[in-house]
N, C-alpha and C. Protein backbone atom coordinates (compact mmCIF):
# COMPACT_ATOMS: atom_id res chain seq x y z
N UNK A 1 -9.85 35.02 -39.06
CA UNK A 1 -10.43 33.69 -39.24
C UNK A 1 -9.75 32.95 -40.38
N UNK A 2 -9.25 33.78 -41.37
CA UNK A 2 -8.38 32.91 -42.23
C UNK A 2 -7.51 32.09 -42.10
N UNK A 3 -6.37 32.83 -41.19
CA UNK A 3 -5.24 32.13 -40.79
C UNK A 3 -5.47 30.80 -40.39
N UNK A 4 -6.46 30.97 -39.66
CA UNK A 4 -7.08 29.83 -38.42
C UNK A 4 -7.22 28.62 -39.24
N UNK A 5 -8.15 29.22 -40.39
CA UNK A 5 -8.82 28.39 -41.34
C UNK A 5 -7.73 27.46 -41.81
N UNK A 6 -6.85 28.34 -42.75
CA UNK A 6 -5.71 27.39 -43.23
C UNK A 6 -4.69 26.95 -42.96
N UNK A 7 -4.15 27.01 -41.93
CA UNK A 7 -3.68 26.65 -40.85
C UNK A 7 -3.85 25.09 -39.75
N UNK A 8 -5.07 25.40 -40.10
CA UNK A 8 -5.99 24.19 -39.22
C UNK A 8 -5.11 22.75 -39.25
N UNK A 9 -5.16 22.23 -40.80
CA UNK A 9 -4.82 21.10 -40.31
C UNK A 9 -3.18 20.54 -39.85
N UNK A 10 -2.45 21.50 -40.19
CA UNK A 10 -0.96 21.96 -39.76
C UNK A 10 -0.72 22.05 -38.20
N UNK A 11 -1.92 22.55 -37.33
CA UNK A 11 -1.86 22.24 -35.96
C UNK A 11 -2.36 21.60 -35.67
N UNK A 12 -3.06 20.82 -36.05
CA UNK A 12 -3.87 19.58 -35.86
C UNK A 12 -2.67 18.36 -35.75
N UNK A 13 -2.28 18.68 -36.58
CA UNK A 13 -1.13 17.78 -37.44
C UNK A 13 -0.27 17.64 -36.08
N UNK A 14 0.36 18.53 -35.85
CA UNK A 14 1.31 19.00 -34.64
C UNK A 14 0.72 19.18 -33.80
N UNK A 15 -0.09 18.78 -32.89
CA UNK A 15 -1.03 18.09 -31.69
C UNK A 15 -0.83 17.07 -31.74
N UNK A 16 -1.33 16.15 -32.68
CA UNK A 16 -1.62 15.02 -32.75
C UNK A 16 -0.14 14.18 -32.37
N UNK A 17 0.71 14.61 -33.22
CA UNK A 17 2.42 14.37 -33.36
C UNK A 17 2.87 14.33 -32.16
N UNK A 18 2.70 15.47 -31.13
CA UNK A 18 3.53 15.68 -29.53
C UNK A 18 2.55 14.60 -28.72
N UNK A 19 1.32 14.62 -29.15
CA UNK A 19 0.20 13.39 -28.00
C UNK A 19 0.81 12.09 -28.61
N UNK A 20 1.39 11.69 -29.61
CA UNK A 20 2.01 10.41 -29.92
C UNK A 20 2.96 10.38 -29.53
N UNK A 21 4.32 11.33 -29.45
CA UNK A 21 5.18 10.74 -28.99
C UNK A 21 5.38 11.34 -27.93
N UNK A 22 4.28 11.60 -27.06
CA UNK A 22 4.73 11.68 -25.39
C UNK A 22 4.18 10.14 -24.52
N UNK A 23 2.98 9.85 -25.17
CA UNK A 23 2.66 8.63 -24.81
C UNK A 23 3.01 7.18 -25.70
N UNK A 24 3.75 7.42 -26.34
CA UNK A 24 3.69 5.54 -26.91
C UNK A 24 5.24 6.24 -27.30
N UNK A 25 5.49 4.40 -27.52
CA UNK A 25 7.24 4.46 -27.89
C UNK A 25 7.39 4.40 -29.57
N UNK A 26 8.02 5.66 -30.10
CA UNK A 26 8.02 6.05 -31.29
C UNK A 26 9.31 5.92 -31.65
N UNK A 27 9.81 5.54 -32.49
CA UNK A 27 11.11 4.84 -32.81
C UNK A 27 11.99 6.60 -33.14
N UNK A 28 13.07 6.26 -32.74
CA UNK A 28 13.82 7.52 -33.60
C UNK A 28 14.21 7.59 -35.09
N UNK A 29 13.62 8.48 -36.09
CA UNK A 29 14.04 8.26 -37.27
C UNK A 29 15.05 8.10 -37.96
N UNK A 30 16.20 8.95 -37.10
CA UNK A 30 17.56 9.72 -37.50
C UNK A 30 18.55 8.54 -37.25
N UNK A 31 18.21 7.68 -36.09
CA UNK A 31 19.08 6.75 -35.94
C UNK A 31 18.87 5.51 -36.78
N UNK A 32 17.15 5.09 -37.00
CA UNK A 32 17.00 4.47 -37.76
C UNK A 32 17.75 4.53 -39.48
N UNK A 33 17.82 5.71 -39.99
CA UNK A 33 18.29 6.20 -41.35
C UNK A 33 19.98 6.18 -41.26
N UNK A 34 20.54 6.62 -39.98
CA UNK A 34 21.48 6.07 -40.02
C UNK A 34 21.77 4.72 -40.14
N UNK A 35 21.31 4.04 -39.41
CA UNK A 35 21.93 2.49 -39.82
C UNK A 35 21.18 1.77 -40.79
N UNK A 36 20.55 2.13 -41.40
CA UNK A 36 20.41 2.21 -43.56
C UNK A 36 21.72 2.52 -44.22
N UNK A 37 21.42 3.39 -44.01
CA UNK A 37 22.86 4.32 -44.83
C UNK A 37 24.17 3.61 -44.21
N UNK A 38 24.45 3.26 -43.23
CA UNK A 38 25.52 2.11 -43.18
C UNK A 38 25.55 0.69 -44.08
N UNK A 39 24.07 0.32 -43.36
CA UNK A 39 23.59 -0.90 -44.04
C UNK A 39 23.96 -1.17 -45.38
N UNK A 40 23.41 0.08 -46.42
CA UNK A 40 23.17 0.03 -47.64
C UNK A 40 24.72 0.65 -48.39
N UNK A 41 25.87 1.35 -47.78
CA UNK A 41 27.34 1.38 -48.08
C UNK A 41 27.80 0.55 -47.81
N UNK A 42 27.68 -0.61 -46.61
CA UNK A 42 28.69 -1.85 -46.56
C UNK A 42 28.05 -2.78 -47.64
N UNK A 43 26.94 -3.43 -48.10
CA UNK A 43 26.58 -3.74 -49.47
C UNK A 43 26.73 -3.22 -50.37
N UNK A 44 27.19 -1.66 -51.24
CA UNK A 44 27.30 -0.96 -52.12
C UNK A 44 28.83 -1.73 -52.20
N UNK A 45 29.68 -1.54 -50.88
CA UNK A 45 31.09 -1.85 -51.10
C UNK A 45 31.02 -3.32 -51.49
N UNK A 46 30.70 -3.99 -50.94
CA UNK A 46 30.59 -5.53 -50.89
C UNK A 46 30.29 -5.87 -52.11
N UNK A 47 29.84 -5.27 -53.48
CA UNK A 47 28.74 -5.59 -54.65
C UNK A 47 29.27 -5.08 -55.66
N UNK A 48 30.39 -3.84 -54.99
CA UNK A 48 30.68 -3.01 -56.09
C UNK A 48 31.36 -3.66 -57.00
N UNK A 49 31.69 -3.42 -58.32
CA UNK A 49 32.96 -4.01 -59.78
C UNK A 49 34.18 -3.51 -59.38
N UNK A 50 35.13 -4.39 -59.31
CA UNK A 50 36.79 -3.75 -59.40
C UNK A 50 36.81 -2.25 -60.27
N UNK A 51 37.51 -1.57 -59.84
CA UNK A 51 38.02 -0.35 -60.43
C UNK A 51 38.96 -0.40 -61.80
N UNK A 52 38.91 -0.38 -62.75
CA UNK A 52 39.91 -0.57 -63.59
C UNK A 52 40.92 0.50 -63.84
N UNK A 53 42.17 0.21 -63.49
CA UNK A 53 43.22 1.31 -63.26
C UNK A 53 43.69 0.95 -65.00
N UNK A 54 45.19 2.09 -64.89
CA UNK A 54 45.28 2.15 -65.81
C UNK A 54 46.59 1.15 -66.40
N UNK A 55 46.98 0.36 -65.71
CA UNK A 55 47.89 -0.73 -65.69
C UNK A 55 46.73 -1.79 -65.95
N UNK A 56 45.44 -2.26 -65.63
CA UNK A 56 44.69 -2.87 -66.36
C UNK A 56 44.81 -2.99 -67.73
N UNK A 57 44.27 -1.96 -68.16
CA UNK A 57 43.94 -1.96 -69.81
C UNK A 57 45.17 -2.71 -70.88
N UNK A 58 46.69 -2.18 -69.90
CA UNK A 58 47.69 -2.80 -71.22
C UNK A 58 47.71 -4.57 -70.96
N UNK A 59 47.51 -5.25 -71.94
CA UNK A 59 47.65 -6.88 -71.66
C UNK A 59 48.95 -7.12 -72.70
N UNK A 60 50.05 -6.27 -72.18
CA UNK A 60 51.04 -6.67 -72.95
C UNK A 60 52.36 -7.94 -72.19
């Protein structure tokens, strides 16, 4: 009866999860996070500061 006990809301959890996404349209996460992570590197590049090499620094 323990297991059961603490356990409980972990299969509950995972019931509930497969009855949602067998009936309603649940977005995919993985693809969603992928095109973030694009999103948010083509603005990182776009935003970033010039690199300062080392032919910069001399202003001779």
């Amino acid at each position: 009866m323990g297991i059961i006990r603490s356990c409980f809301s972990f299969i509950l959890g995972t019931v509930c999860g497969v009855y949602v996404a067998q009936n309603y349209k649940v977005p995919n996460i993985r693809k969603l996070a992928d095109t973030a992570m694009v999103m948010a590197k083509h603005v990182e590049e776009q935003y970033r500061k010039p690199k300062k090499g080392k032919d910069d620094d001399n202003y001779d």
